[in-house]
C-alpha atoms as a PDB file:
ATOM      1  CA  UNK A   1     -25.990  -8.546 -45.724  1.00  0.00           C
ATOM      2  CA  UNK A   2     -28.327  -6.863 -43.476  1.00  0.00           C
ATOM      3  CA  UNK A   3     -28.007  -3.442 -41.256  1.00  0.00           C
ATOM      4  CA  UNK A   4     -26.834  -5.259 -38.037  1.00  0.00           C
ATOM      5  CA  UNK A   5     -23.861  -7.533 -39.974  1.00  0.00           C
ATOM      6  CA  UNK A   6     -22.879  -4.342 -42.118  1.00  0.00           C
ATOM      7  CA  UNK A   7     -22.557  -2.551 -38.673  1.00  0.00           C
ATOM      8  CA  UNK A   8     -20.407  -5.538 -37.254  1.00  0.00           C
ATOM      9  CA  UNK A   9     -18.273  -5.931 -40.301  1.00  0.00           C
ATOM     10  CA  UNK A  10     -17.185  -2.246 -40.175  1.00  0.00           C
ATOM     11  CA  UNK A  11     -19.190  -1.249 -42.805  1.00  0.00           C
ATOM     12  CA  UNK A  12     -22.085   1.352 -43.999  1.00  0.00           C
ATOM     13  CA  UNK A  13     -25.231   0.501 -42.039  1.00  0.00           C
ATOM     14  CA  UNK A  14     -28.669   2.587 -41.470  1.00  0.00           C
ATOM     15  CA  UNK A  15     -29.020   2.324 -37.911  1.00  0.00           C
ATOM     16  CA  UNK A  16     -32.771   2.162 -37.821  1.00  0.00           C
ATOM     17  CA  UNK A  17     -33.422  -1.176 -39.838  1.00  0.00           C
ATOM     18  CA  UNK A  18     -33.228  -4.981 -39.573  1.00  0.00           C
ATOM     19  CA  UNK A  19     -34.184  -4.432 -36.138  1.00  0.00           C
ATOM     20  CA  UNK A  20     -31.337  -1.928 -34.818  1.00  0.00           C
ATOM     21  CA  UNK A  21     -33.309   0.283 -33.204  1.00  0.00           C
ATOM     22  CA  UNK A  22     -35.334  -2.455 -30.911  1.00  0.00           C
ATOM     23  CA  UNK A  23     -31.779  -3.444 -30.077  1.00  0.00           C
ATOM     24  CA  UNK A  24     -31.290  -0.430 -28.761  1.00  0.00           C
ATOM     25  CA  UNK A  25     -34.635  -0.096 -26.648  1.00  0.00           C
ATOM     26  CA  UNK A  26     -33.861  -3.203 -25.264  1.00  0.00           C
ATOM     27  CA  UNK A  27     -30.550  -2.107 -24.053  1.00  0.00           C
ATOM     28  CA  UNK A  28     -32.161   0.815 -22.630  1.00  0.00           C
ATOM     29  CA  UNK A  29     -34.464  -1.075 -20.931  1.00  0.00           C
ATOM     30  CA  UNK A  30     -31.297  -2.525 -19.022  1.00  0.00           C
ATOM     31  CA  UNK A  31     -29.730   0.480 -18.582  1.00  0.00           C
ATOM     32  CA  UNK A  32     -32.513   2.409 -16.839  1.00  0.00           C
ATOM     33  CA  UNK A  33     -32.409  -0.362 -13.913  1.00  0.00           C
ATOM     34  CA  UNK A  34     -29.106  -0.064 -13.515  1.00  0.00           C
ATOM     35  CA  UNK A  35     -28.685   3.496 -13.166  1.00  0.00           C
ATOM     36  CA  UNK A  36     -32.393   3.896 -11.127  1.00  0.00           C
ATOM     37  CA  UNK A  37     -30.914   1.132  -8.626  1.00  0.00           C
ATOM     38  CA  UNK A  38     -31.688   2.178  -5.230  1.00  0.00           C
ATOM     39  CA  UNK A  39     -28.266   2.698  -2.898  1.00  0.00           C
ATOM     40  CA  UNK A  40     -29.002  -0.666  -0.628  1.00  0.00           C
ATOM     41  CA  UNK A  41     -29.380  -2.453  -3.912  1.00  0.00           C
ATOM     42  CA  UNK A  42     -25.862  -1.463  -5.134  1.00  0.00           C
ATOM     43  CA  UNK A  43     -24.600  -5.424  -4.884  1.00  0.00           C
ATOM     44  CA  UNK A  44     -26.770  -5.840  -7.595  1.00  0.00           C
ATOM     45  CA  UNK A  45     -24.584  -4.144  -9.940  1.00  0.00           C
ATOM     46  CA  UNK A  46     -22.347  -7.083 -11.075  1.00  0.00           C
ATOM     47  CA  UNK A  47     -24.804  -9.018 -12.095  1.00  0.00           C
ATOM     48  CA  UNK A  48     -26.371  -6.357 -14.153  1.00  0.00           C
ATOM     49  CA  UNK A  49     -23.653  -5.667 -15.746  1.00  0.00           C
ATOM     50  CA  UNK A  50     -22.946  -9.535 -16.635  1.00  0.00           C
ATOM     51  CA  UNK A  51     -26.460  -9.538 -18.180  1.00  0.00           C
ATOM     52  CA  UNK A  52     -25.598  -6.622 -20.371  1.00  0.00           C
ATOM     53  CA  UNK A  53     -22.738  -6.691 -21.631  1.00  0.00           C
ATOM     54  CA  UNK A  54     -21.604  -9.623 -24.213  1.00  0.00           C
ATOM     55  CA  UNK A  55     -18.798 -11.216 -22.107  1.00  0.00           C
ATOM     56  CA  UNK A  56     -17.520  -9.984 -18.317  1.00  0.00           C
ATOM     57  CA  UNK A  57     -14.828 -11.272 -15.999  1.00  0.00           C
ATOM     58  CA  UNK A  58     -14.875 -11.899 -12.166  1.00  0.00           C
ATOM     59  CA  UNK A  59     -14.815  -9.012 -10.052  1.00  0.00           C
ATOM     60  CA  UNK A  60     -16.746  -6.592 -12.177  1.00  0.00           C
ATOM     61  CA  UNK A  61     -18.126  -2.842 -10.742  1.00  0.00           C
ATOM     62  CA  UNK A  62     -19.294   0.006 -12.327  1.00  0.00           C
ATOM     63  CA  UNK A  63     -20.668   3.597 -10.749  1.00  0.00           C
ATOM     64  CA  UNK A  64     -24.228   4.267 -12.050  1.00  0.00           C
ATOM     65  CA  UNK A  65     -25.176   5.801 -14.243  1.00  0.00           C
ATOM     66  CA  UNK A  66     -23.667   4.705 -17.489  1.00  0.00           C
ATOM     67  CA  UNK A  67     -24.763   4.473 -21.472  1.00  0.00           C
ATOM     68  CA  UNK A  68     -24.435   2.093 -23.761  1.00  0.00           C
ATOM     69  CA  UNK A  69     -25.979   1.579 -27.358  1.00  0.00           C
ATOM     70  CA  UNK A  70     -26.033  -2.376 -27.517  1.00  0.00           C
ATOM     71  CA  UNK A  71     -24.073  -3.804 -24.021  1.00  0.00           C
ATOM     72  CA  UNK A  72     -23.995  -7.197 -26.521  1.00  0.00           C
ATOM     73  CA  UNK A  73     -20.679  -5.526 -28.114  1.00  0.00           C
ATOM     74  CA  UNK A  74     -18.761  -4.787 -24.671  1.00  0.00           C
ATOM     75  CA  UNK A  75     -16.141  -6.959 -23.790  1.00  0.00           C
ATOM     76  CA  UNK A  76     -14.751  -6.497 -20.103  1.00  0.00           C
ATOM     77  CA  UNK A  77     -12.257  -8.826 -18.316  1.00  0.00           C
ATOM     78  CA  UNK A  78     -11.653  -9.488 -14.471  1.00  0.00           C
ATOM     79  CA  UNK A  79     -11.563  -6.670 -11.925  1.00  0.00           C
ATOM     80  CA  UNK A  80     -12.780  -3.882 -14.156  1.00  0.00           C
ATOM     81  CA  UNK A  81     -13.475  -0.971 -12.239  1.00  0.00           C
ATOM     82  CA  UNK A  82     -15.476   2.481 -14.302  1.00  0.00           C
ATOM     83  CA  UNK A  83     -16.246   5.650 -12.057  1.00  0.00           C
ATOM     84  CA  UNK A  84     -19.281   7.763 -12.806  1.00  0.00           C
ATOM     85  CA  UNK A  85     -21.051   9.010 -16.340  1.00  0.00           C
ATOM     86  CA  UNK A  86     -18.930   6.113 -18.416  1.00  0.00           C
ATOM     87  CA  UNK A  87     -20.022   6.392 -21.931  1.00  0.00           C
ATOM     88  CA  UNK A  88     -19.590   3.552 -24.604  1.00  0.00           C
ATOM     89  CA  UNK A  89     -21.097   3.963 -28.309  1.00  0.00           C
ATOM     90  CA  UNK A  90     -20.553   0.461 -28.988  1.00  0.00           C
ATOM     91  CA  UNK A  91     -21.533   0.047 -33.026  1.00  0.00           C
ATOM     92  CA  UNK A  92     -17.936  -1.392 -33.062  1.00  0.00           C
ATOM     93  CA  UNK A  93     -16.473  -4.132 -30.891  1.00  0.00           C
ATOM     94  CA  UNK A  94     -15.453  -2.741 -27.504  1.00  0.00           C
ATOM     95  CA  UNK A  95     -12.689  -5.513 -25.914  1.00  0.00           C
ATOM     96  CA  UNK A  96     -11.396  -3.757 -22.177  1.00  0.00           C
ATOM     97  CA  UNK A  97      -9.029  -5.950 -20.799  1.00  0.00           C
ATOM     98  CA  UNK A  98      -8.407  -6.910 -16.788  1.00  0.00           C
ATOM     99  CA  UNK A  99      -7.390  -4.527 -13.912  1.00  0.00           C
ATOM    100  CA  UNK A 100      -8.544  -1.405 -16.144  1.00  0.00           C
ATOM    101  CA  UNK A 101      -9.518   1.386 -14.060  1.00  0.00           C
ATOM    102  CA  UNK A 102     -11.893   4.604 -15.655  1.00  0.00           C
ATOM    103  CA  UNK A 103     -11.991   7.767 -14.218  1.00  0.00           C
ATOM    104  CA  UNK A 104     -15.348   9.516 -14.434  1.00  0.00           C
ATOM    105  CA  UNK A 105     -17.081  11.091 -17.403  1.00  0.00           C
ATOM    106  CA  UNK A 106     -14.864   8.961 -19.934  1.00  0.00           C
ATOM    107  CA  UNK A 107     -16.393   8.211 -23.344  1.00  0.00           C
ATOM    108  CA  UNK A 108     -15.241   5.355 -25.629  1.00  0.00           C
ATOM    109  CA  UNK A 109     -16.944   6.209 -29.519  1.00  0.00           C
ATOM    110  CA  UNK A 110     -16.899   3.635 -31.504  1.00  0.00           C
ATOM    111  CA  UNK A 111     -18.740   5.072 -34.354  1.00  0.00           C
ATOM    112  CA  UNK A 112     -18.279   7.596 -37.036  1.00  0.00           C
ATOM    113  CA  UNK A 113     -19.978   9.353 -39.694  1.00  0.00           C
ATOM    114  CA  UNK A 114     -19.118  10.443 -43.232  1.00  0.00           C
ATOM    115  CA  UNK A 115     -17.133  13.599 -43.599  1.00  0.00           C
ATOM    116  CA  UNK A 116     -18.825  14.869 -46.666  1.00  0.00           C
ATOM    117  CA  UNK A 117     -22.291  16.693 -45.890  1.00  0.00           C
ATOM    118  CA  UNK A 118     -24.902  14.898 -48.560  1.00  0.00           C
ATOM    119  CA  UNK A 119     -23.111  11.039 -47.741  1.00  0.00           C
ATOM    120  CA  UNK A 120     -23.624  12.385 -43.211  1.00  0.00           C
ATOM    121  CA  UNK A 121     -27.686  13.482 -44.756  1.00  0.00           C
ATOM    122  CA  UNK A 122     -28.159  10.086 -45.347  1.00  0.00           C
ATOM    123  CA  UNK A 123     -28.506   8.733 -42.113  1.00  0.00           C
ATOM    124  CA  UNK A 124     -25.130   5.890 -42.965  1.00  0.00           C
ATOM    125  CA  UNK A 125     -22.644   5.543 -40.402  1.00  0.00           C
ATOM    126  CA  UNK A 126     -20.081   3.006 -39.487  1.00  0.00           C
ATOM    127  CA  UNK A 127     -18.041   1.470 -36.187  1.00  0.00           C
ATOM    128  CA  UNK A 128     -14.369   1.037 -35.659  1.00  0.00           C
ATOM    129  CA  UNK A 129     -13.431  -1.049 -32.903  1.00  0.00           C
ATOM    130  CA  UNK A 130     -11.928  -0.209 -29.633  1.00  0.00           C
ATOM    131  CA  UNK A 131      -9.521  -1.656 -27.749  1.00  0.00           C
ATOM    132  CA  UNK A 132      -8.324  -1.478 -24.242  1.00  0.00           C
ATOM    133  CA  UNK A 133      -5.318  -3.833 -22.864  1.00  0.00           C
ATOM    134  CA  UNK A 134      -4.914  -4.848 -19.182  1.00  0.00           C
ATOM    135  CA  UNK A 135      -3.536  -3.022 -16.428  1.00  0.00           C
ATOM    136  CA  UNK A 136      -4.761   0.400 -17.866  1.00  0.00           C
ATOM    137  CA  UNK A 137      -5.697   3.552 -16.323  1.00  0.00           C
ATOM    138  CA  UNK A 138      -7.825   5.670 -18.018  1.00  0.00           C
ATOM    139  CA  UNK A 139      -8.106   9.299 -16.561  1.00  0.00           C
ATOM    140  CA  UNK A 140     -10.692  11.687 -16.040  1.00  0.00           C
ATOM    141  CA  UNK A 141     -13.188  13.270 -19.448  1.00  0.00           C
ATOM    142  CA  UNK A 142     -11.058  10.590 -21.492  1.00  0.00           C
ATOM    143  CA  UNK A 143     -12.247  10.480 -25.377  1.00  0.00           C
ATOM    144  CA  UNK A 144     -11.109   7.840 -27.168  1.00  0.00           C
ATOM    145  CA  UNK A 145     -12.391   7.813 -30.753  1.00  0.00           C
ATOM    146  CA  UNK A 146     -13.176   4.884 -33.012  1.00  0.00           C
ATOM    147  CA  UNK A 147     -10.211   2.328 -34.149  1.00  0.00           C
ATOM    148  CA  UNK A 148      -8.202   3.527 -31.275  1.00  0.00           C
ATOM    149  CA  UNK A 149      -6.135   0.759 -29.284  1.00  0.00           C
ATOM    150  CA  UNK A 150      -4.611   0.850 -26.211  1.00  0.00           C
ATOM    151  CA  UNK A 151      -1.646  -1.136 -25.225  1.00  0.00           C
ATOM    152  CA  UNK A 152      -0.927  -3.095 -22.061  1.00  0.00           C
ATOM    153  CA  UNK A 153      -0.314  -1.341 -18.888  1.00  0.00           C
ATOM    154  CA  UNK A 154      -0.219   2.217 -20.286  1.00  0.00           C
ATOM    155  CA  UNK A 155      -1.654   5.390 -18.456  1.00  0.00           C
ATOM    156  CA  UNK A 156      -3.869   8.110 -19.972  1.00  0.00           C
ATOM    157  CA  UNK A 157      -3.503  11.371 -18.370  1.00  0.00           C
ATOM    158  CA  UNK A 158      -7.079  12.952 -17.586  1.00  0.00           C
ATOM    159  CA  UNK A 159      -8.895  15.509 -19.913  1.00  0.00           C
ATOM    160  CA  UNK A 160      -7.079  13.469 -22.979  1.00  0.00           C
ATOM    161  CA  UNK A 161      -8.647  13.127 -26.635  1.00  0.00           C
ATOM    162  CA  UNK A 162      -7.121   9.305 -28.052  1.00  0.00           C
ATOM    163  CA  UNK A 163      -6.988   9.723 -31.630  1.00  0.00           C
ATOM    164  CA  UNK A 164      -4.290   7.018 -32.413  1.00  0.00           C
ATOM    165  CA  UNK A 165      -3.018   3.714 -30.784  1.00  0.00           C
ATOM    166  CA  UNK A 166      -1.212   4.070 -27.715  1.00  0.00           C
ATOM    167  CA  UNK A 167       1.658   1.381 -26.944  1.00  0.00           C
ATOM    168  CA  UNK A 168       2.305  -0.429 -23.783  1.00  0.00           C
ATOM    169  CA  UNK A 169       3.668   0.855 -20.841  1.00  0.00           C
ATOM    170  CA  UNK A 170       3.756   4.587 -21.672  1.00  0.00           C
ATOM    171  CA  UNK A 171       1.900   7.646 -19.803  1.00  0.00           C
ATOM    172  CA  UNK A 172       0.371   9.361 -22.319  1.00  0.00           C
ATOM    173  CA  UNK A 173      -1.315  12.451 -22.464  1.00  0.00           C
ATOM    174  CA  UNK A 174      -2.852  15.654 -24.106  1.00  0.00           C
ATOM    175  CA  UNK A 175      -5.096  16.509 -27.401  1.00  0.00           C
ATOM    176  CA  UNK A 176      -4.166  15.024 -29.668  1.00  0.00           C
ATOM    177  CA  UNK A 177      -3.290  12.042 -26.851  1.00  0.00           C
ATOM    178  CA  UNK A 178       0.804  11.290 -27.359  1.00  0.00           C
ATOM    179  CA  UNK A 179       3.101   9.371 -24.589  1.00  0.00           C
ATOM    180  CA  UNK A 180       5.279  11.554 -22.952  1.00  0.00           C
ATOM    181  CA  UNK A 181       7.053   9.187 -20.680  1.00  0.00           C
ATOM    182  CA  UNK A 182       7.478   5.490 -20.004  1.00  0.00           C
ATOM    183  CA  UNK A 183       5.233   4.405 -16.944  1.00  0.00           C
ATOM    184  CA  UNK A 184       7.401   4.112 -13.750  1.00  0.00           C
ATOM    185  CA  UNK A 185       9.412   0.545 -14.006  1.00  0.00           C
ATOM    186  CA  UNK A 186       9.868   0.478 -10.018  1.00  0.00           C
ATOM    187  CA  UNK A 187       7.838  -1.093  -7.794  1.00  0.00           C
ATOM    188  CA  UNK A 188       5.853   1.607  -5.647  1.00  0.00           C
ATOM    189  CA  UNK A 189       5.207   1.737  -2.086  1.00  0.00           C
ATOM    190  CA  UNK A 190       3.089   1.152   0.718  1.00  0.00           C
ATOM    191  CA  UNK A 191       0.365   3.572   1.272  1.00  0.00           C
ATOM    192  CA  UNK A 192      -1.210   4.040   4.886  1.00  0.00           C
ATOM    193  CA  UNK A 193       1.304   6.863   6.305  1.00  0.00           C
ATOM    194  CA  UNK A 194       1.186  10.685   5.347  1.00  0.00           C
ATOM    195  CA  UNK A 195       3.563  11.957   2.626  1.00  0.00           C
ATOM    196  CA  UNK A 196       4.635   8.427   1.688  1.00  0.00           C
ATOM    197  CA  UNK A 197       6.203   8.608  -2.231  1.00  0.00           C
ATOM    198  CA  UNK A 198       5.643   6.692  -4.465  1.00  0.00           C
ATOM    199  CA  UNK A 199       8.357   4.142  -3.971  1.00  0.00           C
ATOM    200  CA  UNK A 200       9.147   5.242  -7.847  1.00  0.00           C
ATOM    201  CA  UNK A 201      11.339   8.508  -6.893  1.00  0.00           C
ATOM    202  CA  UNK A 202       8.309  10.823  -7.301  1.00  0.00           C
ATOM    203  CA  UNK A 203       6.840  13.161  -5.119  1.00  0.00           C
ATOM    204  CA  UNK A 204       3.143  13.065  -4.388  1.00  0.00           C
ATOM    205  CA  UNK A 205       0.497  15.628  -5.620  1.00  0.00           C
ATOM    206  CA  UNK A 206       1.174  19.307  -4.122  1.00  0.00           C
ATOM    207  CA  UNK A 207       4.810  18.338  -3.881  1.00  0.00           C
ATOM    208  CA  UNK A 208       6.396  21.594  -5.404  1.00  0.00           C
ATOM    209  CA  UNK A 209       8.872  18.328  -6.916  1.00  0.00           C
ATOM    210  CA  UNK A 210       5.975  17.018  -8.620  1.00  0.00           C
ATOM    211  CA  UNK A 211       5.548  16.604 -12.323  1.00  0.00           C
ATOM    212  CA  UNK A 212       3.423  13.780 -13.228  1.00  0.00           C
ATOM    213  CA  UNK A 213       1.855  10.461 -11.958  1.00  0.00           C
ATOM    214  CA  UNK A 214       2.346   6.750 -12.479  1.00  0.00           C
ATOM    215  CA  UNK A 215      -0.370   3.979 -11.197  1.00  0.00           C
ATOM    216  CA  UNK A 216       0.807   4.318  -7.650  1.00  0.00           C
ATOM    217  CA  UNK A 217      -0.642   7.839  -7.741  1.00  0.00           C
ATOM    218  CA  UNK A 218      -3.863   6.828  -8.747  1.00  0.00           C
ATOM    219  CA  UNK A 219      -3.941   4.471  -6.235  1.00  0.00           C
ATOM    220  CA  UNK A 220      -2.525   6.094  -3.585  1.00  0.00           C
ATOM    221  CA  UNK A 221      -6.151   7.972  -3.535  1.00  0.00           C
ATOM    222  CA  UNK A 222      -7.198   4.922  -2.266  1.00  0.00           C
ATOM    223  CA  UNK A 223      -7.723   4.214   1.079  1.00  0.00           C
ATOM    224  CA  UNK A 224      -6.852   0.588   0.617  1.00  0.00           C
ATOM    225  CA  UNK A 225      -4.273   0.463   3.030  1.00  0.00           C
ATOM    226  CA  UNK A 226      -4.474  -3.855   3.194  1.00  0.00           C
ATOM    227  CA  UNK A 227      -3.669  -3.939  -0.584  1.00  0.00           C
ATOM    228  CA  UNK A 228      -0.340  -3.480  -1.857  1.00  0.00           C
ATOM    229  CA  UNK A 229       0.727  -1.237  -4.461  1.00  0.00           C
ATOM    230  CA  UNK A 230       1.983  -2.811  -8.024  1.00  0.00           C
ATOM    231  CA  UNK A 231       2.974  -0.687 -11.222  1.00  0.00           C
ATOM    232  CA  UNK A 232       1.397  -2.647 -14.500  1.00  0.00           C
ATOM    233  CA  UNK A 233       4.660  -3.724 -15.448  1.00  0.00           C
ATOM    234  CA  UNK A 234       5.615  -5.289 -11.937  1.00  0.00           C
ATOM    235  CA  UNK A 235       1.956  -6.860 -11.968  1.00  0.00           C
ATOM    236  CA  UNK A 236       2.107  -8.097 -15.153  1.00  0.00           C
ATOM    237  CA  UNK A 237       5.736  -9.568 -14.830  1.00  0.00           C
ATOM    238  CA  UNK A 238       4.429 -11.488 -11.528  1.00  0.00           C
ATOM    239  CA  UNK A 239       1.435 -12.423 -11.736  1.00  0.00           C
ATOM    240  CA  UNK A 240       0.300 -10.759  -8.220  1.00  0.00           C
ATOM    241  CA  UNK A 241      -2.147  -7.574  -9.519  1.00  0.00           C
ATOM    242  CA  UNK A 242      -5.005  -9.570  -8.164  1.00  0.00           C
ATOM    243  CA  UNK A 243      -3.832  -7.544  -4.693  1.00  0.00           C
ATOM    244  CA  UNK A 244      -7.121  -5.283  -5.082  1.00  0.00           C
ATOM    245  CA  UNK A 245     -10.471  -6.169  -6.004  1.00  0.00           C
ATOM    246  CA  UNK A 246     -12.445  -3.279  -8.217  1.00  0.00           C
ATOM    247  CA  UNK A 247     -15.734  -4.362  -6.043  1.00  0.00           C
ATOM    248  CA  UNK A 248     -13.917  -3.469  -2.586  1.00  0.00           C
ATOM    249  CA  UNK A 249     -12.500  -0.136  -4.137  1.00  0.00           C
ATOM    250  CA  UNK A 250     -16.007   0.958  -4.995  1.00  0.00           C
ATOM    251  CA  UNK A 251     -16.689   0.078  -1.155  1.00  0.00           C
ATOM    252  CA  UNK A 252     -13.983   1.983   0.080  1.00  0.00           C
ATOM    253  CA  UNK A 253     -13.825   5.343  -1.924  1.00  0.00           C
ATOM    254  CA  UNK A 254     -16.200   5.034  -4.939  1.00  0.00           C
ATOM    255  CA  UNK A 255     -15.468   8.842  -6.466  1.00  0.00           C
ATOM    256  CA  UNK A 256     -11.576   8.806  -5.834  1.00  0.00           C
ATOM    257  CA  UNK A 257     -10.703   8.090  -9.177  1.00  0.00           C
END
């Protein structure tokens, strides 16, 4: 086996043979005109990101700038939506699913070195995969560390290290990252009048009442008052979460999240 199918089988690999590091420049080359895209060019940015990454869905948007190692090993699916300073160190497989949402200045690591000083001097490392289910929210200076998946419709609370899996439909949160609560299962509300809740019994944000957030908090920083307002679980369930577009939001409010 060479360096490049060591690094995709999980394996040992050298990261600067069997052509690894041209890999790499290449990617950069991609990167650099996405993130030096000039502001009237911004509807650029799908396709971009189509030719970088390995396979993306419809409806794809992500705020400049970003870093990636390969872009071939990203995975994204329909109406992905990433805020500012997203970091991927894709060495391992990185599958996102639809509907995720990133906050800014999250980092996904895919790879790893040895623990044991002489085995980290010799320049070996190795990639665990990544994986991210749909209807996910992914808060603010997220790490999530290599072999880490997340399940379907789950929330992870900002400034959060992800060491382990995470199941569906849980708001997790913390360092180490644990759930602390399932995610809301009621419908929220409508957004577009001040001091509406949540439609989930929860106050809003500076609410002495309030103690947490589900997805309808998140998006109620949206003003997206023509969309309506779906937990994961009710979205999932119905088939309807295709109520906002990741493309518009960016449009509308592209450092809310």
């Amino acid at each position: 086996m060479n360096q490049k199918e060591r690094m995709l089988a999980g394996l040992p690999y050298k990261p600067w043979l069997d052509g690894l590091e041209e890999e790499r420049t290449r990617c950069k080359e991609k990167i650099y005109e996405l993130n030096c895209l000039h502001p009237r060019d911004r509807e650029r940015i799908p396709e971009l990101l189509k030719d970088l990454f390995g396979r993306t869905g419809e409806d794809v948007w992500l705020e400049p700038p970003f870093h990636c190692d390969y872009g071939w090993n990203i995975e994204v699916g329909d109406h992905f939506f990433a805020n500012y300073n997203l970091t991927i160190l894709d060495v391992g497989k990185v599958t996102i699913g639809s509907y995720v949402m990133i906050a800014p200045n999250v980092s996904l690591y895919t790879a790893g070195h040895p623990l044991h000083p002489a085995s980290r001097d010799s320049g070996y490392e190795f990639g665990a995969p990544i994986t991210i289910g749909d209807h996910v929210w992914i808060g603010g200076n997220v790490v999530i560390l290599p072999g880490v998946t997340i399940g379907d419709g789950s929330v992870i609370g900002a400034g959060s290290v992800v060491t382990r899996d995470i199941p569906a439909g849980v708001v997790a949160v913390g360092v180490p990252c644990r759930p602390v609560r399932p995610v809301p299962r009621r419908q929220c509300g409508e957004p577009g009048r001040a001091g509406w809740r949540t439609g989930c019994g929860e106050p809003l944000p500076g609410d002495p009442r309030h103690h947490g957030g589900g997805p309808g908090l998140l998006l109620a920083q949206f003003p997206l008052r023509r969309y309506r307002l779906l937990t994961a679980e009710t979205a999932m369930k119905s088939g309807t979460a295709g109520d906002w577009r990741a493309s518009d939001m960016a449009k509308h409010n592209p450092s809310a999240s």
